[in-house]
C-alpha atoms as a PDB file:
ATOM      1  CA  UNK A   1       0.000   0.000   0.000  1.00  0.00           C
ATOM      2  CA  UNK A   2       1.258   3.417  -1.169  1.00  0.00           C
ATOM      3  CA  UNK A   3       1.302   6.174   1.268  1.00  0.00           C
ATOM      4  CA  UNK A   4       0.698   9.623   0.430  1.00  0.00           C
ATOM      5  CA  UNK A   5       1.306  13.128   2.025  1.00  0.00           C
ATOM      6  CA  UNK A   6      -2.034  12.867   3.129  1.00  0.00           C
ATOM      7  CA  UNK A   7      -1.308   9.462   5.310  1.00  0.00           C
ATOM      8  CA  UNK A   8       1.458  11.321   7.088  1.00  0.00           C
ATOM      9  CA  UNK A   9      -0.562  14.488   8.451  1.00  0.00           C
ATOM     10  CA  UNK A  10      -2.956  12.325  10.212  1.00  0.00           C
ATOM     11  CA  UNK A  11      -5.622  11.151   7.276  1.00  0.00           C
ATOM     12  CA  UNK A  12      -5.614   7.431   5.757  1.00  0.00           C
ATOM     13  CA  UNK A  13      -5.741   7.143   1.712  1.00  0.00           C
ATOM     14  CA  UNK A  14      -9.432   6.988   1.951  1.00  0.00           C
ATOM     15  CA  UNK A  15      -9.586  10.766   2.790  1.00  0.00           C
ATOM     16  CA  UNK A  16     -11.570   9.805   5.695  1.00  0.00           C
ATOM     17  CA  UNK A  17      -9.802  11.671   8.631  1.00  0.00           C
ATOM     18  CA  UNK A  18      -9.297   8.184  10.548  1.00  0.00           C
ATOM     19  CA  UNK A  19      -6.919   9.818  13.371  1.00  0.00           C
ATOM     20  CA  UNK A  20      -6.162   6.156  15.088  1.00  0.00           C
ATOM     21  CA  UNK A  21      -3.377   5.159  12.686  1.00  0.00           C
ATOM     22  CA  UNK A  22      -0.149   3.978  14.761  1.00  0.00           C
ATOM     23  CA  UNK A  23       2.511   6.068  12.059  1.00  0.00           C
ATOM     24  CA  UNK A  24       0.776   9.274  12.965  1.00  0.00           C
ATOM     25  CA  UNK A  25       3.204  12.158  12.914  1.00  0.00           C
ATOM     26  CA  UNK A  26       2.306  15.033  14.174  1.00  0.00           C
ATOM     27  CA  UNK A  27       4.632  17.808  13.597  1.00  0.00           C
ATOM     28  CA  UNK A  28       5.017  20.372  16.988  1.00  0.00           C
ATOM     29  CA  UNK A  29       7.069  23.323  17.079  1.00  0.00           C
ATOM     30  CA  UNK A  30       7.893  25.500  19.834  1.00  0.00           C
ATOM     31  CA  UNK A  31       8.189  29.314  19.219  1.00  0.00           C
ATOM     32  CA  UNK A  32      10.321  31.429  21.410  1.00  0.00           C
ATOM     33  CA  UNK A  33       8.815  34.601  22.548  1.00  0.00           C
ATOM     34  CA  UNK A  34      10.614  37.232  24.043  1.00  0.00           C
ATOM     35  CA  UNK A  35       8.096  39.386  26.357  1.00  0.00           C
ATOM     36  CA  UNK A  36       9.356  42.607  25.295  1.00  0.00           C
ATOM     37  CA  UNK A  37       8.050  42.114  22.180  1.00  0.00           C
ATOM     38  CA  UNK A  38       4.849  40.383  23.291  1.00  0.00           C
ATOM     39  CA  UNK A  39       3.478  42.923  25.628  1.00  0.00           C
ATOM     40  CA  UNK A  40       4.475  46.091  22.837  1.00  0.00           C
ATOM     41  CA  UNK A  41       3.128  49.384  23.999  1.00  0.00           C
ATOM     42  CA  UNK A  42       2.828  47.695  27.778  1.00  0.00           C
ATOM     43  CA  UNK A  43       4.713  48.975  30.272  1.00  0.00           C
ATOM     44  CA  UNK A  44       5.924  46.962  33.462  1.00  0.00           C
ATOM     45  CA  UNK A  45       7.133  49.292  36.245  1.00  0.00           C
ATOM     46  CA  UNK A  46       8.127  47.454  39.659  1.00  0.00           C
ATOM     47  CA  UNK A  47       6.543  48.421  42.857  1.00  0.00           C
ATOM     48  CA  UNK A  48       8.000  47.347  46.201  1.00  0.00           C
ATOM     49  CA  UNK A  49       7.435  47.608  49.704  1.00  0.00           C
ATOM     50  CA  UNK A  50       8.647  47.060  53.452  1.00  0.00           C
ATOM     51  CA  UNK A  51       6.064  45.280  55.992  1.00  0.00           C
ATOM     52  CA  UNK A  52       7.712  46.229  59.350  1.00  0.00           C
ATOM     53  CA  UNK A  53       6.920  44.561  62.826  1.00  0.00           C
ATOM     54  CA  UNK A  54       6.914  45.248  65.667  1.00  0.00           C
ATOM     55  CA  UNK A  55       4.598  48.335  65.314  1.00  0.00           C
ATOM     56  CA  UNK A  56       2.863  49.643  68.395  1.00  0.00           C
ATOM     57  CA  UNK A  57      -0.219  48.101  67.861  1.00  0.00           C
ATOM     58  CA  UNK A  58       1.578  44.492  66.555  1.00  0.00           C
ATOM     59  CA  UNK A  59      -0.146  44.919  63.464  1.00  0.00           C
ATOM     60  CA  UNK A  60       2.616  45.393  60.464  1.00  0.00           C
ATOM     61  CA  UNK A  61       2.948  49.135  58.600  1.00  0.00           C
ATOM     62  CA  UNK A  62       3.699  49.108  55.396  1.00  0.00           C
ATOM     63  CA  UNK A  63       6.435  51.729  53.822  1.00  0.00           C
ATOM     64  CA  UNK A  64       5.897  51.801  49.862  1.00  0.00           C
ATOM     65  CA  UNK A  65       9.685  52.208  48.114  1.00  0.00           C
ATOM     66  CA  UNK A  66      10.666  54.122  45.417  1.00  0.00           C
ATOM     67  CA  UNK A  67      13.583  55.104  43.159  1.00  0.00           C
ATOM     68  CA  UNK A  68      15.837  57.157  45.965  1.00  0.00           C
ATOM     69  CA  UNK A  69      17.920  55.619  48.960  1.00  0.00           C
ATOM     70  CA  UNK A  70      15.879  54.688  51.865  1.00  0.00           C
ATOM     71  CA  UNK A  71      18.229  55.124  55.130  1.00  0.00           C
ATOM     72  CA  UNK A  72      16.907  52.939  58.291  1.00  0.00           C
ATOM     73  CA  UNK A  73      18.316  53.948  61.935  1.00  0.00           C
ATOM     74  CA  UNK A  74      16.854  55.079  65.088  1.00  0.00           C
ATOM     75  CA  UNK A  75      17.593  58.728  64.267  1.00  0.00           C
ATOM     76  CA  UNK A  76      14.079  60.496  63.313  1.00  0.00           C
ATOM     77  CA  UNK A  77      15.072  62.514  60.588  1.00  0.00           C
ATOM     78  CA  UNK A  78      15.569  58.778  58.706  1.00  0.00           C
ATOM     79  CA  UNK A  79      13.509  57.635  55.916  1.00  0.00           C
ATOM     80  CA  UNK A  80      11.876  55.165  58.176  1.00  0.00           C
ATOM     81  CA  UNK A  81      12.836  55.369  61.755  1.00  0.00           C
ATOM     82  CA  UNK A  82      12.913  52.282  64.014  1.00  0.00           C
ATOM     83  CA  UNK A  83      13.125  54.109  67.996  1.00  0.00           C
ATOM     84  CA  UNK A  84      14.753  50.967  69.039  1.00  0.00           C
ATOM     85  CA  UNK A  85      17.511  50.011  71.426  1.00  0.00           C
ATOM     86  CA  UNK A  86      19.689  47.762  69.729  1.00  0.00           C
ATOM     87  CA  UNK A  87      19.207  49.764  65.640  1.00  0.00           C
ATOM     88  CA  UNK A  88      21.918  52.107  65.399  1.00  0.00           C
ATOM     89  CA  UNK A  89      21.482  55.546  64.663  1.00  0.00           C
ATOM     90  CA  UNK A  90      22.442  55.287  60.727  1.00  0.00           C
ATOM     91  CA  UNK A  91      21.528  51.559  60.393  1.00  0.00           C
ATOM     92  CA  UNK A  92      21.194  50.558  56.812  1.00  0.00           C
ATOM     93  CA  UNK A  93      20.113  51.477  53.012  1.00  0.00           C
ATOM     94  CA  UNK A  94      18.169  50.484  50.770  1.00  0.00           C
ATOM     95  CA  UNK A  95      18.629  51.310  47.563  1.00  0.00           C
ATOM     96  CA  UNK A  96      17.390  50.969  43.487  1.00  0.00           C
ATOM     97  CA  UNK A  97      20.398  50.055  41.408  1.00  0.00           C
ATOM     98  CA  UNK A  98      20.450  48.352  38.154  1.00  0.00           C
ATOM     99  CA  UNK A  99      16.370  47.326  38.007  1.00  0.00           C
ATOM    100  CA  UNK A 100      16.846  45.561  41.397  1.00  0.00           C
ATOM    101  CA  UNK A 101      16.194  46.818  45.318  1.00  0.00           C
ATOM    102  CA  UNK A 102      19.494  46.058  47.127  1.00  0.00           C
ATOM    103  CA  UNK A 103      20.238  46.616  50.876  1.00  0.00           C
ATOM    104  CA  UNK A 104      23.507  47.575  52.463  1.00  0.00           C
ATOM    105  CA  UNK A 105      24.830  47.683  56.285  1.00  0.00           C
ATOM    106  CA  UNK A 106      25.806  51.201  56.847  1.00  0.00           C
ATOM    107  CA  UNK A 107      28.287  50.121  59.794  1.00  0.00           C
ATOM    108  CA  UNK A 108      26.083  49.394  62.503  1.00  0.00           C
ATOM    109  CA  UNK A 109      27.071  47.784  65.842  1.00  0.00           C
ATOM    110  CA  UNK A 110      24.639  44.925  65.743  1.00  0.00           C
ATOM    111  CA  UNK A 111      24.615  44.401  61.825  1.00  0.00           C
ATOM    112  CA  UNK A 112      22.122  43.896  59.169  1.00  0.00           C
ATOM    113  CA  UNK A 113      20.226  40.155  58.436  1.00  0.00           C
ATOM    114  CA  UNK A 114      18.709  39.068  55.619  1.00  0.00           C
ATOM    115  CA  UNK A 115      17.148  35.679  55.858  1.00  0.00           C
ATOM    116  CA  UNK A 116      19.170  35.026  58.775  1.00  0.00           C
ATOM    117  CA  UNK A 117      22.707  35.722  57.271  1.00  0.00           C
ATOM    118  CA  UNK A 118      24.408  38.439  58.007  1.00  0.00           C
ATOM    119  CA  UNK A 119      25.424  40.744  55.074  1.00  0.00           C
ATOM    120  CA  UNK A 120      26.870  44.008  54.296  1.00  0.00           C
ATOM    121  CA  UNK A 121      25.119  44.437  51.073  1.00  0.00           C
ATOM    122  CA  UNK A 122      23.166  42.376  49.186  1.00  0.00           C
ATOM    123  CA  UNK A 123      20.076  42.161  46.168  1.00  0.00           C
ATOM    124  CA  UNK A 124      16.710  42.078  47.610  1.00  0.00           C
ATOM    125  CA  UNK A 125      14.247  39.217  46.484  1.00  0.00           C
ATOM    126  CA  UNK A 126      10.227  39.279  46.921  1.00  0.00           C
ATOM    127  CA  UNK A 127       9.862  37.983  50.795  1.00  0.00           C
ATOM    128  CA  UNK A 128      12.960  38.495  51.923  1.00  0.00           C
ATOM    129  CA  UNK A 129      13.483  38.964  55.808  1.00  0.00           C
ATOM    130  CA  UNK A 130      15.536  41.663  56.539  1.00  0.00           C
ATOM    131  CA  UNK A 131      16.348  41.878  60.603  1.00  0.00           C
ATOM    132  CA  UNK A 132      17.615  45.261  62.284  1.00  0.00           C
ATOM    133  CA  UNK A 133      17.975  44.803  65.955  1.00  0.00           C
ATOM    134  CA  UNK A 134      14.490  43.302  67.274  1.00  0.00           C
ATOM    135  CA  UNK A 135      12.331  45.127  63.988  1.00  0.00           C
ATOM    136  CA  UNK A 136      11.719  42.526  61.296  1.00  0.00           C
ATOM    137  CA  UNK A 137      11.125  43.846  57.609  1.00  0.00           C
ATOM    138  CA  UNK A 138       9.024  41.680  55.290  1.00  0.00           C
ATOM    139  CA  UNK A 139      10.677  42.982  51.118  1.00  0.00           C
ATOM    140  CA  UNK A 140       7.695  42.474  48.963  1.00  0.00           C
ATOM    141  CA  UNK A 141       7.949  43.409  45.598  1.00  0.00           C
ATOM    142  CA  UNK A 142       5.457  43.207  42.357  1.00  0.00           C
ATOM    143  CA  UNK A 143       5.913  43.491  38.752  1.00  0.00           C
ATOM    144  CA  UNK A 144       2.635  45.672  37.514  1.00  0.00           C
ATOM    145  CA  UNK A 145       1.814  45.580  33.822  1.00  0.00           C
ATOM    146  CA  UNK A 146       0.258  49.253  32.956  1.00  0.00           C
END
């Protein structure tokens, strides 16, 4: 028995559509798409923010981050002020480099922790821990299609 294009895409030599023939080959093909091009004219902007504890009440505030250095310490005139004991007056930084939030020690006595490990500097990821003295800091960060 001859075979014919037809066989090979999935149809018998009667024309009949018969998809239940064992040589079936069915041709897939994967297409690479890069999302820039995909979403054209859609712009994704990244939004972050800090969920600190302990607040007065226990209940978390949230600090929304943006573009500029964010300096953490106990002194008031800091972008968010922890009035804490053991957080040093100039604690650390957070700061927008390269697309991505990074924090940095600023020299403080009882150091900076993220996810348990102490660090001088490091890249931020979505729910990462960051520990100064007794405050924990919950990183959350979103990518927002607009």
């Amino acid at each position: 028995m001859r075979r014919n294009h037809q066989t090979s895409v999935g149809r018998n030599s009667d024309g009949d559509g018969d998809q239940s023939l064992p040589d079936q080959r069915v041709r897939r093909r994967t297409m690479r798409v890069h999302r820039r091009k995909f979403s054209k004219g859609a712009e994704v902007r990244l939004q972050a923010h800090l969920e600190v504890t302990p607040d007065i009440n226990g209940v978390p505030s949230l600090f929304q981050l943006k573009t500029e250095p964010l300096i953490i310490g106990r002194n008031e005139d800091c972008g968010l002020s922890l009035p804490l004991e053991n957080v040093s007056r100039q604690h650390a930084r957070i700061y927008f480099f390269n697309d991505e939030y990074h924090v940095a020690d600023t020299g403080s006595t009882n150091g900076t922790f993220v996810n348990g490990v102490q660090i001088s500097r490091c890249v931020l990821r979505s729910d990462d821990l960051i520990e100064i003295g007794e405050a924990q800091i919950y990183f959350v960060e979103e990518r927002v299609r607009q």
